[in-house]
Protein backbone atom coordinates (compact mmCIF):
# COMPACT_ATOMS: atom_id res chain seq x y z
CA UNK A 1 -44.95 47.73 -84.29
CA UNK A 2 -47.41 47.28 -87.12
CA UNK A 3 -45.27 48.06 -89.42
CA UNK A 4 -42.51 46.31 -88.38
CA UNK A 5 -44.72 43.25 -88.19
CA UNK A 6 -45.82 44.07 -91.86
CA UNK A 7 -42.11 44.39 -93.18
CA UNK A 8 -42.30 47.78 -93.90
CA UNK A 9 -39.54 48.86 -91.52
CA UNK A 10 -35.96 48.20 -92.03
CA UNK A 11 -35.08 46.97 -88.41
CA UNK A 12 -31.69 47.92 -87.39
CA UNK A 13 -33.95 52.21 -87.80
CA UNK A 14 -34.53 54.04 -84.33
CA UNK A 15 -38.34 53.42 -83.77
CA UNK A 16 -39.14 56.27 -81.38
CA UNK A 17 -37.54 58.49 -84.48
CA UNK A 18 -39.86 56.89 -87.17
CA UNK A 19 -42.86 57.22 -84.83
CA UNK A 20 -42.45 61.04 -84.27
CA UNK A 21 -41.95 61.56 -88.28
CA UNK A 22 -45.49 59.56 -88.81
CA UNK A 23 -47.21 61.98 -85.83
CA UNK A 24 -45.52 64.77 -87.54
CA UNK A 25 -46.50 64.08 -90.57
CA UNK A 26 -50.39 63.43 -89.81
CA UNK A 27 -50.67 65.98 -88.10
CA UNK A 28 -49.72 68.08 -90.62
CA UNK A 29 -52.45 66.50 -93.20
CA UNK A 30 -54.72 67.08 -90.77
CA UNK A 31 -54.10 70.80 -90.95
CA UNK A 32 -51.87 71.58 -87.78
CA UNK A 33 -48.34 72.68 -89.00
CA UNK A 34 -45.85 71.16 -86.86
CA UNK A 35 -43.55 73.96 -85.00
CA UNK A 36 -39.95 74.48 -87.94
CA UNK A 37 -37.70 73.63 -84.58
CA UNK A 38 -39.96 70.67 -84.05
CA UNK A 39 -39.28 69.56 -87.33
CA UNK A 40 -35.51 70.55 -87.48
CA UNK A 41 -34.34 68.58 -83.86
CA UNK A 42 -36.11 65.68 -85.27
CA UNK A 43 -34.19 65.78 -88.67
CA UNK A 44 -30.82 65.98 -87.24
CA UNK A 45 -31.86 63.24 -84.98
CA UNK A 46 -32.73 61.15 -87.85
CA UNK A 47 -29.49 62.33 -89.50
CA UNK A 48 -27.72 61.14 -86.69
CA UNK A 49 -29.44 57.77 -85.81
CA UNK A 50 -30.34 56.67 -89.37
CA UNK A 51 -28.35 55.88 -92.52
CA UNK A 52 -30.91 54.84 -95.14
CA UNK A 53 -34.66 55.70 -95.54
CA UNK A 54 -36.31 53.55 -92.92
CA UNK A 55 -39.15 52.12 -94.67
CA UNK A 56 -39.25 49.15 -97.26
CA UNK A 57 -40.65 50.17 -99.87
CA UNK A 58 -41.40 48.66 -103.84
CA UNK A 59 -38.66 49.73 -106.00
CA UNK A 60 -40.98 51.97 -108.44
CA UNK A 61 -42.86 53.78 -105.30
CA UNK A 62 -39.34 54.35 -102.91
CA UNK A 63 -37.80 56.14 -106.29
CA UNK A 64 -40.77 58.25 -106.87
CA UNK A 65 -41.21 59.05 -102.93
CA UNK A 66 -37.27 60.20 -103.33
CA UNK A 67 -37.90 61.71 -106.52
CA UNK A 68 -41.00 63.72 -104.34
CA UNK A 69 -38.79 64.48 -101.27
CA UNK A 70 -36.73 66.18 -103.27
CA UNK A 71 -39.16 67.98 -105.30
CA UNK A 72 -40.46 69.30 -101.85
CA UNK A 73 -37.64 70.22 -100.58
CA UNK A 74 -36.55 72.57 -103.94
CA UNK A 75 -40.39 74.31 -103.66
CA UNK A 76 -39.86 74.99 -100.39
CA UNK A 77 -36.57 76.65 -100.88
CA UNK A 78 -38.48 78.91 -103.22
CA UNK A 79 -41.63 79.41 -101.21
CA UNK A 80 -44.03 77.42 -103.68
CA UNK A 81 -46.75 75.32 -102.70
CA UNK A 82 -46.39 71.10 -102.65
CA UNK A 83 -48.73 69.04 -102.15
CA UNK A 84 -47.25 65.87 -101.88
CA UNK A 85 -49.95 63.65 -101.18
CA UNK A 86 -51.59 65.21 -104.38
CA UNK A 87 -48.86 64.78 -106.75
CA UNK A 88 -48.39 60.73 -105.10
CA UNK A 89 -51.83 59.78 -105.53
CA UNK A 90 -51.55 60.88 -109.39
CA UNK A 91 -48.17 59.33 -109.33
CA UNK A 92 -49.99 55.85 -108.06
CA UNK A 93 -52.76 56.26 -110.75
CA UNK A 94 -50.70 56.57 -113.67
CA UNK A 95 -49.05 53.73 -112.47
CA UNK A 96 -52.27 51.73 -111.83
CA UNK A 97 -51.30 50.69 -108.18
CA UNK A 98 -54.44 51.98 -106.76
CA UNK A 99 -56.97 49.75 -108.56
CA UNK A 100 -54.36 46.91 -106.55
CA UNK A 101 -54.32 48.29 -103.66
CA UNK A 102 -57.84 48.02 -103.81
CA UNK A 103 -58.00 44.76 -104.36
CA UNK A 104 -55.86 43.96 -101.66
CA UNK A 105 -57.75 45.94 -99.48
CA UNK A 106 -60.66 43.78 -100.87
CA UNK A 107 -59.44 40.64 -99.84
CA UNK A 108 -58.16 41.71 -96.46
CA UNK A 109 -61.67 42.79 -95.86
CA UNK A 110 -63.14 39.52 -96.89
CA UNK A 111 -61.33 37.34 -94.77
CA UNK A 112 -62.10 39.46 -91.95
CA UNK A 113 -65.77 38.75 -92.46
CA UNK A 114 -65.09 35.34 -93.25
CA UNK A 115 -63.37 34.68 -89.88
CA UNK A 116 -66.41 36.27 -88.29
CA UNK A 117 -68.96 34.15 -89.87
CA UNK A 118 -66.66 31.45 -89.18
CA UNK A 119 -66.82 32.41 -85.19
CA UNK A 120 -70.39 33.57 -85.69
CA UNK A 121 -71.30 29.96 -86.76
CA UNK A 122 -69.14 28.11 -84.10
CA UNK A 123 -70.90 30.45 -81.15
CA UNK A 124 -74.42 29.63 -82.51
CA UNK A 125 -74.38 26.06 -80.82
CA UNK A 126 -72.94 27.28 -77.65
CA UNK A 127 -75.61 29.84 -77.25
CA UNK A 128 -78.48 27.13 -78.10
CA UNK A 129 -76.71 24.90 -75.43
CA UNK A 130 -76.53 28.39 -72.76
CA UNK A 131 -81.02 28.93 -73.67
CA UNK A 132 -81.55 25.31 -73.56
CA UNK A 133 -80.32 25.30 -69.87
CA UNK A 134 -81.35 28.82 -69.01
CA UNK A 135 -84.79 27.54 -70.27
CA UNK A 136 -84.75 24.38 -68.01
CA UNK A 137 -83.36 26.81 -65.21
CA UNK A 138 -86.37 28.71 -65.78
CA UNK A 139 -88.96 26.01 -65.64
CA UNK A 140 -87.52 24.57 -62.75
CA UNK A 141 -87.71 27.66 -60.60
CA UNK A 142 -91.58 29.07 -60.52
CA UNK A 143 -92.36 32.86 -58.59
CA UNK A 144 -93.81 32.83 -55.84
CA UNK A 145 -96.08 35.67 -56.42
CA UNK A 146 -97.65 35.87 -59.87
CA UNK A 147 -96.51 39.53 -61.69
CA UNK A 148 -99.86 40.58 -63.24
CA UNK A 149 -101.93 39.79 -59.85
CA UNK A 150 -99.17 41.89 -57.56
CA UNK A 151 -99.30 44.26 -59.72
CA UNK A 152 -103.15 44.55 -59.27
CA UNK A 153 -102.74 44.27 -55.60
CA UNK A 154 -100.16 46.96 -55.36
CA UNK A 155 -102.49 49.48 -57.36
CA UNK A 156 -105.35 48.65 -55.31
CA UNK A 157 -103.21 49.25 -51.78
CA UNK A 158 -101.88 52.58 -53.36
CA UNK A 159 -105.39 53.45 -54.23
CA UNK A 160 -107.18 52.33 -50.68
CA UNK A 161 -104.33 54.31 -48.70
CA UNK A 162 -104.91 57.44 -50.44
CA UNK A 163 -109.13 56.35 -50.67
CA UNK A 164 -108.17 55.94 -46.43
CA UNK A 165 -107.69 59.66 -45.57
CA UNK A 166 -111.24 60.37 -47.10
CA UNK A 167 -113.05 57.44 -46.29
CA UNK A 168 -111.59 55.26 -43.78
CA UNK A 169 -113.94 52.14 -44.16
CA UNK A 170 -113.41 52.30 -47.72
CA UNK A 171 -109.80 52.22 -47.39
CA UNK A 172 -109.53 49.74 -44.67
CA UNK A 173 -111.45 47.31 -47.58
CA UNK A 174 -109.04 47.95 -50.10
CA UNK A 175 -106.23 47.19 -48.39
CA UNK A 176 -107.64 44.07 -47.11
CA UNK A 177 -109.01 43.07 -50.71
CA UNK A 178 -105.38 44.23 -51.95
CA UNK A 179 -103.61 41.59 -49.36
CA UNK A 180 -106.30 38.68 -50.44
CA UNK A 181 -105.26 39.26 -54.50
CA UNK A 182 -102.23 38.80 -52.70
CA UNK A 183 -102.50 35.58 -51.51
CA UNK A 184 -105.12 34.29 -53.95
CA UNK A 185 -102.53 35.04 -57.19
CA UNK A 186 -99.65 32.95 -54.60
CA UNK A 187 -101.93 30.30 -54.21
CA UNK A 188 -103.07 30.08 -57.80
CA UNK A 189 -99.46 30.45 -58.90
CA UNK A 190 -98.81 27.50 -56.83
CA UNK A 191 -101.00 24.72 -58.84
């Protein structure tokens, strides 16, 4: 579909055909040799479905990927190794395309980024807006039981139960000093 949305398909070409050539084909640069019978039922298929090369291609680069095809096809007939991908990237060199495709790539990348900045600097004053009001949220609603002094309490209680099975008055004073922090941090939290 990408392609087709970039122009680079002819449309009236059986898709599901053109997508199994591409998997075929990357997998193969990536090392895993697609199975000859694999390769065979998909060609007649092609031969079948498809009367012209399916992809739109500039005049120069569609003659030399021909000129390539064919090239291949006469080295494999005699067992010698092609690397196509090789011989097309020196092929676009000495035609200077890369140093353009570059560039293109370039400005595709830049007006990625500048659509993000451009969304970047349009969410900036909703998110002031969202902490201004999660601010006032904030200052509206107060705890009821101030962190540091629970915190306190809750080590002292831990402390006076296990203090308890030692010393029972002891422990019975620590967990009633624990429960006055208690109250004393809600009640200073309060004002």
């Amino acid at each position: 579909n990408a392609m087709a949305e970039l122009g680079m398909l002819i449309p009236e070409n059986n898709r599901q055909v053109i997508e199994k050539g591409i998997e075929l084909s990357i997998r193969a640069m990536h090392g895993n040799k697609p199975d000859e019978m694999e390769v065979q039922s998909l060609m007649e298929l092609a031969n079948q479905t498809m009367s012209k090369f399916p992809f739109v291609l500039p005049k120069n680069l569609a003659l030399y990927m021909r000129m390539a095809s064919i090239i291949e096809g006469i080295y494999k007939t005699h067992n010698v190794d092609f690397k196509f991908v090789i011989v097309l990237r020196n092929i676009l060199q000495e035609e200077n395309m890369i140093p353009k495709a570059y560039v293109e790539e370039l400005k595709i990348s830049f007006d990625k980024f500048a659509k993000s900045i451009d969304s970047a600097l349009r969410l900036g004053p909703e998110m002031e807006k969202f902490m201004d009001e999660a601010k006032i949220s904030m200052q509206k609603r107060k705890p009821i039981v101030f962190l540091g002094g629970s915190i306190f309490a809750s080590a002292i209680f831990i402390g006076s139960v296990l203090l308890y099975q030692t010393d029972e008055v002891f422990g019975m004073a620590g967990m009633i000093t624990s429960g006055l922090i208690m109250i004393g941090s809600a009640i200073f939290r309060k004002h």
